[in-house]
Protein backbone atom coordinates (compact mmCIF):
# COMPACT_ATOMS: atom_id res chain seq x y z
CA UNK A 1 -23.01 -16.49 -12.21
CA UNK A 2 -24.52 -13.83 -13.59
CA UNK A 3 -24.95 -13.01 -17.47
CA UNK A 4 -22.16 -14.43 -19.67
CA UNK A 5 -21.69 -14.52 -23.46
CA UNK A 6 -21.59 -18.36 -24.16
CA UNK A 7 -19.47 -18.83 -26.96
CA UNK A 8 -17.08 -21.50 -28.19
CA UNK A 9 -13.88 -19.71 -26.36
CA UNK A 10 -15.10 -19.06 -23.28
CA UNK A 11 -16.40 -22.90 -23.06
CA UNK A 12 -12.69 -23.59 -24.21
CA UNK A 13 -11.35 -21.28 -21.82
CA UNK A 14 -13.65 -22.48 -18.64
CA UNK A 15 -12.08 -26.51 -19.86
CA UNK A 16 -8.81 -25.43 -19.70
CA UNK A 17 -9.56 -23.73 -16.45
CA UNK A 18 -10.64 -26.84 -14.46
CA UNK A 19 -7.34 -29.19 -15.88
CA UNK A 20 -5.15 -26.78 -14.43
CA UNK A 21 -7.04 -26.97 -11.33
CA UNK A 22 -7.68 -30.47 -11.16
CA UNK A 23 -4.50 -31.53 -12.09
CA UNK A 24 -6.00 -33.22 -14.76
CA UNK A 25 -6.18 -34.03 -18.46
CA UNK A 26 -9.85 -34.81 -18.89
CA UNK A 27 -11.99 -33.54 -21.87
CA UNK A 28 -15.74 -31.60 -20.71
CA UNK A 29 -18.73 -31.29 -22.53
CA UNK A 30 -20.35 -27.99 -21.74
CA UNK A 31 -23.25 -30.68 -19.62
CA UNK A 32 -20.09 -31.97 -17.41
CA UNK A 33 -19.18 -28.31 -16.59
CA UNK A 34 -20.81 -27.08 -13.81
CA UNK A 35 -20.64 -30.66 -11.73
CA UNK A 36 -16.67 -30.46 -12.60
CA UNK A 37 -16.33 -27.21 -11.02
CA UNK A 38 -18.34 -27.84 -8.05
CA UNK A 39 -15.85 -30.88 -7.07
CA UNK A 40 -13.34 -28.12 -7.71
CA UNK A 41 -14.55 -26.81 -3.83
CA UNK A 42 -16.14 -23.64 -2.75
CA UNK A 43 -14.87 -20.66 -4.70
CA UNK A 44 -13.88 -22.80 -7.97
CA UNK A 45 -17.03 -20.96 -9.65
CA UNK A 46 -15.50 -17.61 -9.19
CA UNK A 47 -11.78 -18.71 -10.06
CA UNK A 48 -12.37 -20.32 -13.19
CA UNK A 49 -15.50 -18.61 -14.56
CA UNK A 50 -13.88 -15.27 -14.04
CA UNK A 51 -10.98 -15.77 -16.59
CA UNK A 52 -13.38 -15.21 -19.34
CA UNK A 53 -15.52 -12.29 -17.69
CA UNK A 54 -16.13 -9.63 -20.12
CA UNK A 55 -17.99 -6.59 -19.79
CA UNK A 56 -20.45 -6.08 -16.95
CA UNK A 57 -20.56 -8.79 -14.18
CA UNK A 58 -23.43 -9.43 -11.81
CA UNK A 59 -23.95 -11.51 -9.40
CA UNK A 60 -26.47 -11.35 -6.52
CA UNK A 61 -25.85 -14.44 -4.75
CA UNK A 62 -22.24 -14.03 -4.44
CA UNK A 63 -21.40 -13.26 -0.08
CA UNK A 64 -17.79 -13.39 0.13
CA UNK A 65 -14.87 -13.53 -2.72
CA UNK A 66 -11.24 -15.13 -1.73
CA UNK A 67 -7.88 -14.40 -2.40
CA UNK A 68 -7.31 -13.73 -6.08
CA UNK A 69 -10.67 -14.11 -6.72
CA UNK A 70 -11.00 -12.37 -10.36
CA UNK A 71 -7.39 -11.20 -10.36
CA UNK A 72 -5.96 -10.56 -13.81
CA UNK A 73 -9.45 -10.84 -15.67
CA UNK A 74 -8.19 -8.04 -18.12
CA UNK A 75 -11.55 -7.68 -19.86
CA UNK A 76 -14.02 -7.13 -16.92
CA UNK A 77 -15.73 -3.58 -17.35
CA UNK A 78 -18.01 -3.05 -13.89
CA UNK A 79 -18.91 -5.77 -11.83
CA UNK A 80 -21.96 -5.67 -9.35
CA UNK A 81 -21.73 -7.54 -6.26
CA UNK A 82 -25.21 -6.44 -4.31
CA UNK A 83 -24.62 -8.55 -0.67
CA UNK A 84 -20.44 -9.39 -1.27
CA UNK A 85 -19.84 -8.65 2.04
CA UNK A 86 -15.58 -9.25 2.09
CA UNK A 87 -13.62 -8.53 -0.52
CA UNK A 88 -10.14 -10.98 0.02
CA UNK A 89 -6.15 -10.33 -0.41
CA UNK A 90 -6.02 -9.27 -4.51
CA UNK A 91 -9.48 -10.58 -5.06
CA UNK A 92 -9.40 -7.64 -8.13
CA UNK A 93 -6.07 -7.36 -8.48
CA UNK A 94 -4.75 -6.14 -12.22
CA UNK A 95 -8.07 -5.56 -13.61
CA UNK A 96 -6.45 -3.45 -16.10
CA UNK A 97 -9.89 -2.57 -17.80
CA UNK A 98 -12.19 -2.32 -14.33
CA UNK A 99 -13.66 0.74 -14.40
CA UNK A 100 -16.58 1.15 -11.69
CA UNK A 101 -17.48 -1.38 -8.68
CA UNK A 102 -20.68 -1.73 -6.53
CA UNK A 103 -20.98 -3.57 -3.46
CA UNK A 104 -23.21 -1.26 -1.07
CA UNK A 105 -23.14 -4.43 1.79
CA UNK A 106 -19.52 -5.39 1.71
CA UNK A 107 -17.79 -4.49 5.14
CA UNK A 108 -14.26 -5.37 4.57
CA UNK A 109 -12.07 -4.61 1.57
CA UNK A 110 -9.26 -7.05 1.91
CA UNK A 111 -5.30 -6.12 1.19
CA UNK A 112 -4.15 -5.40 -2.23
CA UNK A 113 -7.91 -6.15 -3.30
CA UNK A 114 -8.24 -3.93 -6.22
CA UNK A 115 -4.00 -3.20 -6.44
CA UNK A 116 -3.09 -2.10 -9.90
CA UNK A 117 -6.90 -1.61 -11.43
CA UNK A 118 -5.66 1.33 -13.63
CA UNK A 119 -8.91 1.66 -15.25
CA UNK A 120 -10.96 1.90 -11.77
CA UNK A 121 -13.01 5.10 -11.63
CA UNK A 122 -15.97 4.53 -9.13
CA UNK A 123 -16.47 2.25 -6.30
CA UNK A 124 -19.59 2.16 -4.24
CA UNK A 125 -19.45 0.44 -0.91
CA UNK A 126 -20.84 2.56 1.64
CA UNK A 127 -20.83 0.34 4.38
CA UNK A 128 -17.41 -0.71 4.36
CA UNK A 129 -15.88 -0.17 7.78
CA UNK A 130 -12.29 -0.86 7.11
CA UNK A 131 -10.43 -0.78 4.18
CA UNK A 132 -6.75 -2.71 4.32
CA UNK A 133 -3.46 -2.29 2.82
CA UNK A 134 -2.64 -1.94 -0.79
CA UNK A 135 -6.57 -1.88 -1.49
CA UNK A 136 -6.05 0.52 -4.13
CA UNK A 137 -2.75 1.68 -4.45
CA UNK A 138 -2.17 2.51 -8.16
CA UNK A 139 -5.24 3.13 -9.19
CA UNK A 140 -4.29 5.96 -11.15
CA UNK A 141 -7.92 6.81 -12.68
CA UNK A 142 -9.83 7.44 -9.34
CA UNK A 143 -10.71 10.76 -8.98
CA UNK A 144 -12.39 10.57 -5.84
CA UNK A 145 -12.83 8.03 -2.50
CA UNK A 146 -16.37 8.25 -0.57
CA UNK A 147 -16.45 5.74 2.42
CA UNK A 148 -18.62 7.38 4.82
CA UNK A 149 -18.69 4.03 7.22
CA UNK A 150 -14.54 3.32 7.05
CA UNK A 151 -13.32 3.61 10.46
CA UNK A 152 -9.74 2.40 9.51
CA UNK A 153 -7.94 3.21 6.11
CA UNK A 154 -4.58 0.59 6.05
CA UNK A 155 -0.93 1.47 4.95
CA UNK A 156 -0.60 2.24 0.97
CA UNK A 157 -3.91 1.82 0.69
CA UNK A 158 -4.33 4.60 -2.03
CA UNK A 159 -0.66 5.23 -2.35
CA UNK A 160 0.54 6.44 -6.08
CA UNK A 161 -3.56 6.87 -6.92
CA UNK A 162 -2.30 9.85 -8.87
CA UNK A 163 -5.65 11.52 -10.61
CA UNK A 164 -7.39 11.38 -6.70
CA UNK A 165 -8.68 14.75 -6.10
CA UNK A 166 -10.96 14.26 -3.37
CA UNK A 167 -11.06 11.84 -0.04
CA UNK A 168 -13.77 11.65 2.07
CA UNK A 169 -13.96 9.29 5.16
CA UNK A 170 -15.91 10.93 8.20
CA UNK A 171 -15.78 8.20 10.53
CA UNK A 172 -12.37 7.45 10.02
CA UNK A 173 -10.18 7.49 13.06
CA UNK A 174 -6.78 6.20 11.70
CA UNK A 175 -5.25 6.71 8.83
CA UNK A 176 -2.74 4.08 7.32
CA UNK A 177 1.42 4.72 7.07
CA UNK A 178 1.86 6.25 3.53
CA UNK A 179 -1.87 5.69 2.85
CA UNK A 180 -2.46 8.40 0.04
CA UNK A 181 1.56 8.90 -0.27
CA UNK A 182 2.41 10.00 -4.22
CA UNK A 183 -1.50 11.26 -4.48
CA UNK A 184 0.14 14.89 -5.57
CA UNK A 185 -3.77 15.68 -6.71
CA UNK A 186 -5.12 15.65 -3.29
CA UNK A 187 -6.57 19.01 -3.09
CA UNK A 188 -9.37 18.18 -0.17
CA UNK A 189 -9.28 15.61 2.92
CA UNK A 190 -12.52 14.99 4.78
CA UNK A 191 -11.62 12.99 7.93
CA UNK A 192 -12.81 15.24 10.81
CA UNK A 193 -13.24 12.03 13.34
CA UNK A 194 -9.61 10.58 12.75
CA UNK A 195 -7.51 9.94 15.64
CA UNK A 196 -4.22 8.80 14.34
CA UNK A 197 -2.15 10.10 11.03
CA UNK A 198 0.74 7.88 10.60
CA UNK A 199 3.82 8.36 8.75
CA UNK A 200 4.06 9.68 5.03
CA UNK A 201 0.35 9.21 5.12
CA UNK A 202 -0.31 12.54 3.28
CA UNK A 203 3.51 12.96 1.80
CA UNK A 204 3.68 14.33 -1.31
CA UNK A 205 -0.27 15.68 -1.47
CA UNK A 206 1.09 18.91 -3.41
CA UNK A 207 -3.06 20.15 -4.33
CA UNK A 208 -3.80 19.70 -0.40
CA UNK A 209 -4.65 23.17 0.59
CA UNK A 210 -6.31 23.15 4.75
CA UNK A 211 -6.24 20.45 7.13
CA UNK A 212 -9.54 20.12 9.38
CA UNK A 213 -8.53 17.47 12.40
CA UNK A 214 -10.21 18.56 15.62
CA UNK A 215 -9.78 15.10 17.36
CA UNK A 216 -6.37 14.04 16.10
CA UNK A 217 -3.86 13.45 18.64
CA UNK A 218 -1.79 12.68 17.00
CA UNK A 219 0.93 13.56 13.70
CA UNK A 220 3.62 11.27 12.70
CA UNK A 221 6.75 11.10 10.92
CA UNK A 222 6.64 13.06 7.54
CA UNK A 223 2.67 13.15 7.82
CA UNK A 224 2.16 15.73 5.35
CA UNK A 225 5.88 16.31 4.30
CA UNK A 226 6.16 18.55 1.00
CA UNK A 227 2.27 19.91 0.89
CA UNK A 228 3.30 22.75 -1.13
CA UNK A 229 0.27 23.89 -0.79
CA UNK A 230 -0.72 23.71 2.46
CA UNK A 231 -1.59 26.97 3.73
CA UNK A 232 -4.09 26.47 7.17
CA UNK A 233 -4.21 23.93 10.37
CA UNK A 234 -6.88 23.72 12.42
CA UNK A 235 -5.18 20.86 15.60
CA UNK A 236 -6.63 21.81 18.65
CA UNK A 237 -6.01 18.43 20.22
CA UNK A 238 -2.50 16.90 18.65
CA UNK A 239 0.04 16.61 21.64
CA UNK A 240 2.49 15.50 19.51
CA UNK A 241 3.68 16.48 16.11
CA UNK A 242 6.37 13.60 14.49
CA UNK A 243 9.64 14.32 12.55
CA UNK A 244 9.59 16.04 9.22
CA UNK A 245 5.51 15.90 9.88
CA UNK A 246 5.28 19.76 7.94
CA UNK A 247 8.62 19.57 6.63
CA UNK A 248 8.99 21.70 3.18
CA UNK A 249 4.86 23.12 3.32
CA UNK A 250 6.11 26.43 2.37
CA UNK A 251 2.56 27.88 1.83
CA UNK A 252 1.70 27.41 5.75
CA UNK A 253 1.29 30.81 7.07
CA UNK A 254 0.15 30.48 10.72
CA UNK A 255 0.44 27.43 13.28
CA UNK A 256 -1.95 27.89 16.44
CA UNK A 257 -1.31 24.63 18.57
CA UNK A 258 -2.98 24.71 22.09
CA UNK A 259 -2.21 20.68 23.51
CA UNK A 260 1.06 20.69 21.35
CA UNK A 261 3.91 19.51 23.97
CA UNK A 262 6.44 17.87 21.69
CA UNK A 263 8.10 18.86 18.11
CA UNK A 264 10.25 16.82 16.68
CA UNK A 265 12.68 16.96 14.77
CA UNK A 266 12.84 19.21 11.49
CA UNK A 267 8.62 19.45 12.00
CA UNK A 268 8.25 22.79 10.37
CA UNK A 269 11.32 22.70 8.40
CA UNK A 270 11.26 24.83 5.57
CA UNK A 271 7.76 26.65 6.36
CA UNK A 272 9.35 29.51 4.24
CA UNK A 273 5.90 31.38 4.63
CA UNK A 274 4.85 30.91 8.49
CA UNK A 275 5.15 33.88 9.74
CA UNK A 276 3.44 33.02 13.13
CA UNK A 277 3.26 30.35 15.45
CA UNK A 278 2.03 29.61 18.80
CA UNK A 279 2.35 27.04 21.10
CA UNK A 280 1.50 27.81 24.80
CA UNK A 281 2.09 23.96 26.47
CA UNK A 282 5.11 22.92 24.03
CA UNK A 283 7.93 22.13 26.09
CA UNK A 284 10.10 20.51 23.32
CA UNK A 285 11.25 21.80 19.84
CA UNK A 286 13.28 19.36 18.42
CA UNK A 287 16.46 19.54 16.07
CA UNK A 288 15.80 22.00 12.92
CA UNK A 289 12.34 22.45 13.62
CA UNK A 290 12.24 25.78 12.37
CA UNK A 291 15.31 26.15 10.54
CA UNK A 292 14.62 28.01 7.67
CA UNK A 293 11.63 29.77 8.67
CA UNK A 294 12.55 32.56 6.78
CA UNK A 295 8.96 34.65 7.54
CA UNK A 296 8.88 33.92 10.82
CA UNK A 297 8.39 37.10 12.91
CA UNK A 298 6.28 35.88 16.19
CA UNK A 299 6.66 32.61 17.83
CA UNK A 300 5.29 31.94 21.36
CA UNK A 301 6.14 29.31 23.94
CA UNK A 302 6.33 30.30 27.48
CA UNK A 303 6.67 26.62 28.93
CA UNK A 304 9.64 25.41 26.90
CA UNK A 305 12.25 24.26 27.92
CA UNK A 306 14.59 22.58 25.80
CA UNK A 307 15.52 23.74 22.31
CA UNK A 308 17.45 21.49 19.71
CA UNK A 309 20.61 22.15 17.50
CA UNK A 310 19.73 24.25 14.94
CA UNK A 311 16.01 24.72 15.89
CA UNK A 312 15.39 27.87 14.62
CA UNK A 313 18.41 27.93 12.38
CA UNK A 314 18.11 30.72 9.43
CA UNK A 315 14.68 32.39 10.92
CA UNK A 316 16.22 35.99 9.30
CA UNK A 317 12.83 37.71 10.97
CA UNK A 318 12.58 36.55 14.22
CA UNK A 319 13.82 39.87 15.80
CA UNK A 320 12.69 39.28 19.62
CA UNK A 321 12.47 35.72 21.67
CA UNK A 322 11.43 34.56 25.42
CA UNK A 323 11.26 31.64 26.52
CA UNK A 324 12.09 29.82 29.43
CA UNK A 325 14.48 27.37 27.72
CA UNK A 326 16.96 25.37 30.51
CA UNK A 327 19.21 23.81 27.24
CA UNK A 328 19.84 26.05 23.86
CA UNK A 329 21.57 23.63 21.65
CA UNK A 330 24.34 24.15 19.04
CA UNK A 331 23.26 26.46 16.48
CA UNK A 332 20.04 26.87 17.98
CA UNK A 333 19.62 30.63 17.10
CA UNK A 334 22.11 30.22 14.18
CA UNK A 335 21.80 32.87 11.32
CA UNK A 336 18.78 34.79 12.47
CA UNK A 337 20.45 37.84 11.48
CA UNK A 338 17.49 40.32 13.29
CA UNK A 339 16.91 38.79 16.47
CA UNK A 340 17.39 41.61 18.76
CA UNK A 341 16.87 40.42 21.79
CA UNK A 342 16.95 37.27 23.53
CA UNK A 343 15.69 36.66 27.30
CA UNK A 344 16.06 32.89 28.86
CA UNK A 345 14.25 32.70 32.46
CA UNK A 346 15.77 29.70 33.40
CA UNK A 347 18.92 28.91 30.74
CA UNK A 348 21.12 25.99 32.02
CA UNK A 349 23.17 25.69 29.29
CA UNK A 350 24.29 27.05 25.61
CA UNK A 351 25.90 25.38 23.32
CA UNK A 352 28.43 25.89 20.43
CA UNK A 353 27.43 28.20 17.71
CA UNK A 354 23.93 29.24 19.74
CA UNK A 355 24.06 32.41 18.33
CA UNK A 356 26.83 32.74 15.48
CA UNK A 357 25.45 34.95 13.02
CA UNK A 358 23.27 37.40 14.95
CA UNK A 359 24.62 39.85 13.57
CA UNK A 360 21.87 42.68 15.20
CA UNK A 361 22.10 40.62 18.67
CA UNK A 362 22.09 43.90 21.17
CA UNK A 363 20.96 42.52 24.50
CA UNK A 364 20.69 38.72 26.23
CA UNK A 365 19.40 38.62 29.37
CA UNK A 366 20.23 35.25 31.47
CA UNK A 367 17.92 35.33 34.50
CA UNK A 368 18.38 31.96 36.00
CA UNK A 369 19.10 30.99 39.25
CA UNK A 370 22.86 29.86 38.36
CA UNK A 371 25.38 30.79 36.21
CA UNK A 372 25.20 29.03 32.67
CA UNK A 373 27.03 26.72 31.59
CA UNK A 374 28.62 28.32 28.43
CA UNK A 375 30.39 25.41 25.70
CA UNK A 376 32.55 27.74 23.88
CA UNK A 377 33.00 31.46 22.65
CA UNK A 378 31.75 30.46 19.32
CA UNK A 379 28.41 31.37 20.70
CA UNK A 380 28.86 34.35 19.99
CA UNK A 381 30.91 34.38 17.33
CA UNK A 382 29.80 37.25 14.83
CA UNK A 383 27.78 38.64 17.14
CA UNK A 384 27.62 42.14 18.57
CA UNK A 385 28.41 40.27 22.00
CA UNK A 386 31.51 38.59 20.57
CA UNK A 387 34.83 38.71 22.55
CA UNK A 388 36.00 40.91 19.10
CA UNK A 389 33.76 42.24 16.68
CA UNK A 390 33.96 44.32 13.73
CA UNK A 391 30.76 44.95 13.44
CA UNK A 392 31.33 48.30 15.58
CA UNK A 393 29.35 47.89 18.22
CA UNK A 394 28.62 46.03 21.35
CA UNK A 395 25.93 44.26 23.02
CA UNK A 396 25.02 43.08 26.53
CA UNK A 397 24.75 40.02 28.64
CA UNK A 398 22.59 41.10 31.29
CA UNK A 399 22.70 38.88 34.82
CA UNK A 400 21.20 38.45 37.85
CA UNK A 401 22.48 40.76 40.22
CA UNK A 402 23.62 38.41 43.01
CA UNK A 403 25.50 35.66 40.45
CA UNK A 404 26.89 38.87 38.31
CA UNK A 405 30.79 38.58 40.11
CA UNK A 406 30.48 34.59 39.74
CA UNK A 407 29.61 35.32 36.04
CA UNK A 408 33.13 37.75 35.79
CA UNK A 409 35.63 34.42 36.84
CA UNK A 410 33.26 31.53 35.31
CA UNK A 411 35.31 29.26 32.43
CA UNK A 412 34.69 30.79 29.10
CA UNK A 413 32.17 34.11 30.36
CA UNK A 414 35.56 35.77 32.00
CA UNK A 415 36.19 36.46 28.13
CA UNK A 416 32.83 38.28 28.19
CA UNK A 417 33.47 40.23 30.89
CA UNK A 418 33.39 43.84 30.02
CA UNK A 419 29.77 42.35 27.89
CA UNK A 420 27.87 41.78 31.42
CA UNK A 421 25.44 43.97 33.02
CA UNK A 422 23.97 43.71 36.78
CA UNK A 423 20.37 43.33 36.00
């Protein structure tokens, strides 16, 4: 143990600790104490001793602590653990008044270990390698996380930490699902070695202004999902960019993705400031993944080939798009009321509602080997390509030369007829 304030209490206190332990109803004299709580088994020193821990706490000999080690001891300051080397499941758990840690040697902080320690505003443990779930979720007075040896940070394992300003873990490689979810003062992430960003890891992080991640491979589901304040991306290496992953960051200005080959659905829903993006190996964009890109003026993807329902739904500045798309789903161009002009190298198929809206829509060129399969004239509907209009004017289908008769008799384009062009 280290230095304790003997007083009658506490010797009270540590008496009534060992009869609930032992099962037992014997009276100790403070001589009987220490014998009683060694038949108690290993940890029993820890347990018991710990209910009447006040202020600081030191103890040098102490390796490992167990499950609920010190939980609840409500009037422990700062406790000093100089060669702890695991921390177990809730080992700190509801230390409402625990307000700075050191263990420089400990290597493992266990789930749930310091859960709920409201107080907590500095822990030192620089050689921890992997910190586990819960570990400090709720630990609403740390301002800042320094692990510069964690390799692994575990689900909600800072979740609703909401004074954390800064988080740095360099040799991280995966981050935990929801790990700093509810942390809305997250203003600066330092994990340039990570990996792996699972779902709702970053949700919520309204201060979080850039994202640095030249390894990552990897974005998942709502990753950084309502970053208000996200304004720059630097993800050379992420193939694949989950559901919702930048849904609502409606400071992000520019997307440059070079290995990018899938976006999900509703991904960049919402940007309402990107105003460029490019993506030169994507071959997917997923339901709504740019709906709502209101600023979006350029967007570049020469090798896809399949576009979702309402994928770029409501982009009112997109005025020009080519792309070698082989399915445009329903509402896929829906609303963008200053596209131009649309060319599709290899179109297949177009769906209901493609193009309703497009209200500036002069020229579509089809250039495809076959005629396309069209779903219904409501993919043009308030267009100026639409079998009526009162808009006043007309656009143009233009077709391949050699399919441009088939194109006059197919189902549903013989309506469009006096629309198509020989190209």
């Amino acid at each position: 143990m280290g230095k304790v304030l003997v007083t009658r209490d506490y010797l009270e206190d540590i008496a009534s600790a060992i009869r609930e332990k032992a099962g037992a109803s014997d009276t100790y004299a403070p001589s009987q104490m220490a014998g009683a709580i060694r038949g108690l088994g290993k940890g029993a020193e820890i347990e018991i001793l710990g209910r009447s821990l006040t202020g600081h706490y030191e103890n040098a000999g102490l390796q490992a602590m167990g499950d609920y080690a010190l939980a609840g001891c409500s009037k422990l300051a700062a406790v000093s653990f100089p060669n702890c080397r695991d921390v177990a499941y809730g080992a700190f758990r509801d230390c409402n008044r625990l307000s700075e840690v050191y263990m420089p040697m400990c290597d493992v902080i266990g789930p749930s270990a310091f859960f709920n320690c409201q107080a907590l505003e500095k822990i030192s443990a620089p050689a921890c390698f992997a910190i586990s779930d819960y570990a400090f979720a709720n630990c609403r007075a740390l301002e800042a996380a320094s692990f510069p040896s964690c390799e692994t940070v575990g689900a909600y394992a800072f979740q609703s930490c909401s004074n954390l300003e800064t988080a740095s873990f360099p040799a991280c490689t995966t981050i935990g699902k929801a790990a700093f979810f509810d942390a809305p003062a997250v203003r600066e992430a330092a994990i340039p070695n990570c990996r792996t960003i699972s779902e709702t890891a970053f949700m919520g992080c309204r201060q979080l202004e850039s994202l640095y991640l030249p390894y990552c491979r990897t974005l998942s589901f709502q990753a950084f999902q309502s970053c208000s304040r996200l304004s720059s991306v630097y993800l050379p290496m992420v193939t694949n960019i989950g559901s919702s992953c930048f849904n609502s960051c409606s400071m992000l200005k520019e997307i440059d993705l070079p290995s990018c080959v899938t976006l999900s659905m509703c991904a960049f829903y919402a940007c309402y400031s990107l105003a460029e993006a490019n993506l030169p190996e994507c071959t997917s964009v997923g339901t709504s993944c740019f709906a709502f890109c209101s600023a979006l003026e350029e967007i570049s993807l020469p090798k896809c080939i399949y576009a979702g329902s309402c994928a770029f739904y409501g982009c009112r500045s997109l005025s020009e798009v080519e792309m070698p798309l082989t399915h445009i789903g329903s509402s896929c161009f829906n609303s963008c009321i200053n596209l131009q002009q649309a060319s599709f190298s290899a179109a297949s198929s177009i769906y209901s509602y493609a193009f309703y809206g497009c209200s500036q829509l002069q020229s579509l060129y089809l250039l495809g080997s076959s005629v396309v399969s069209l779903a219904s004239i409501t993919a043009f509907m308030s267009t100026p390509i639409s079998v009526s209009t009162i808009i006043g004017r007309f656009g143009s289908i233009f077709v391949p030369s050699s399919l441009y008769a088939k194109y006059r008799t197919a189902s549903v384009w013989s309506l469009f007829s006096d629309r198509l062009v020989s190209a």
